[in-house]
Protein backbone atom coordinates (compact mmCIF):
# COMPACT_ATOMS: atom_id res chain seq x y z
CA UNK A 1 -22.11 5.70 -9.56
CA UNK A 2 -20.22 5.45 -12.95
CA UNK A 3 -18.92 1.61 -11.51
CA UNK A 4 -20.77 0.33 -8.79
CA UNK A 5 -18.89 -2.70 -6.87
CA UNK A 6 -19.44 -4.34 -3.69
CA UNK A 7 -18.22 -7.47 -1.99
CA UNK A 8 -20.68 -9.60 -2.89
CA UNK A 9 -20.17 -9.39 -6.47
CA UNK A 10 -16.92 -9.92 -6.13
CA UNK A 11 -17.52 -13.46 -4.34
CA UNK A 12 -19.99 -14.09 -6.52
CA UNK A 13 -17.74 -13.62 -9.56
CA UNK A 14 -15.11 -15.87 -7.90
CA UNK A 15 -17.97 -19.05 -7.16
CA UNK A 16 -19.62 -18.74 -10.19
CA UNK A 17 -17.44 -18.63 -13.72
CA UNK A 18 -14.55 -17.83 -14.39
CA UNK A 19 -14.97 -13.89 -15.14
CA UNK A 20 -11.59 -13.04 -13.04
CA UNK A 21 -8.69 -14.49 -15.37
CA UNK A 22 -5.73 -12.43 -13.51
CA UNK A 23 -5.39 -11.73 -9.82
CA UNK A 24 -4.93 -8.09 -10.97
CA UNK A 25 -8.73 -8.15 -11.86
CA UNK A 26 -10.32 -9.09 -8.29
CA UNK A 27 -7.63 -6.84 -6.46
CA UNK A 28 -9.22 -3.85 -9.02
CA UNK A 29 -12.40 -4.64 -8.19
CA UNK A 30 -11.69 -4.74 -4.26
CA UNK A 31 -10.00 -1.00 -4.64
CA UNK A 32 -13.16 0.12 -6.66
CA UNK A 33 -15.07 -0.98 -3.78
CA UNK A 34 -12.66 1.34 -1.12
CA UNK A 35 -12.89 3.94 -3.86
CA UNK A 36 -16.95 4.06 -4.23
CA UNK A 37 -17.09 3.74 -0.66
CA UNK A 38 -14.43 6.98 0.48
CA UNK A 39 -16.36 8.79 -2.88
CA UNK A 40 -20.10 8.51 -1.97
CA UNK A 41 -19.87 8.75 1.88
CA UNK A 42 -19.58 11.54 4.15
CA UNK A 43 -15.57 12.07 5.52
CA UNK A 44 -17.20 11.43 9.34
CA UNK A 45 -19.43 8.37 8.60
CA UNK A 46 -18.70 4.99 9.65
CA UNK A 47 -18.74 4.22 6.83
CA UNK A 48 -15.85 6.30 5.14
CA UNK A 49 -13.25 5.74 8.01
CA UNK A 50 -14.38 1.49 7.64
CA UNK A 51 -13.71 1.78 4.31
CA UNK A 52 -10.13 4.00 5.12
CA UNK A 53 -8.90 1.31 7.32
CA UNK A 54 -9.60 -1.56 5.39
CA UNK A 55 -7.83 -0.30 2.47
CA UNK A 56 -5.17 0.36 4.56
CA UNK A 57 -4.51 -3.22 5.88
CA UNK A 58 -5.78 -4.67 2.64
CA UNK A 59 -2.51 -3.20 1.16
CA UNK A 60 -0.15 -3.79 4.16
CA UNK A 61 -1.52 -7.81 3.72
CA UNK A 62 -0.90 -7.80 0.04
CA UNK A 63 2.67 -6.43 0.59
CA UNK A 64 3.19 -8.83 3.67
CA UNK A 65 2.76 -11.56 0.98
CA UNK A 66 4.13 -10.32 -1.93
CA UNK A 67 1.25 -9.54 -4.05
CA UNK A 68 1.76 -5.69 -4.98
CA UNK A 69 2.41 -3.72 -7.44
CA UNK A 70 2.36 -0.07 -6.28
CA UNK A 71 2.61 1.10 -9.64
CA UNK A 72 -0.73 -1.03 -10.57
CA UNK A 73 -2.91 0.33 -8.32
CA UNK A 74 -4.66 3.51 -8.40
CA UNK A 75 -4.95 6.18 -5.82
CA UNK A 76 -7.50 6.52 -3.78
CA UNK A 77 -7.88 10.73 -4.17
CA UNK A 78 -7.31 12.00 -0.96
CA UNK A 79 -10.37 14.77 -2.01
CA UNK A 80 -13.21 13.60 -2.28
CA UNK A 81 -15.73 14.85 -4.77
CA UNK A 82 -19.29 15.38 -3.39
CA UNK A 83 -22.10 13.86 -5.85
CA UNK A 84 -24.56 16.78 -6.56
């Protein structure tokens, strides 16, 4: 994994200093988390479909308040690549 991300990082980033200077740079981080997840699991694994539906009402909230950018964020590819 080229940028390995998970939740906890992210929380501890936000309780510990102040490495996050933009909202832009915790919402990044939270898509890189959806993004490792849909890239390094299997299509049928709980896992992968979790990951699917969170994103999904992650960005329905942040529109719901206001706080996205559609242009900002990147894609989630829709194929996955398989690690080898």
């Amino acid at each position: 994994m080229k940028q390995p991300m998970d939740l906890d990082t992210i929380r501890t980033r936000l309780d510990g200093t102040s490495h996050y200077t933009r909202n832009q740079q915790i919402l990044d981080d939270i898509r890189l988390v959806f993004s490792n997840c849909i890239q390094y699991n299997e299509d049928d694994t709980e896992e992968y479909k979790c990951a699917v539906r969170l994103e999904k009402h992650f960005d329905k909230e942040l529109r719901r308040v206001g706080m996205v950018d559609e242009s900002s964020f990147p894609k989630v590819p829709k194929a996955k690549k398989r690690r080898t």
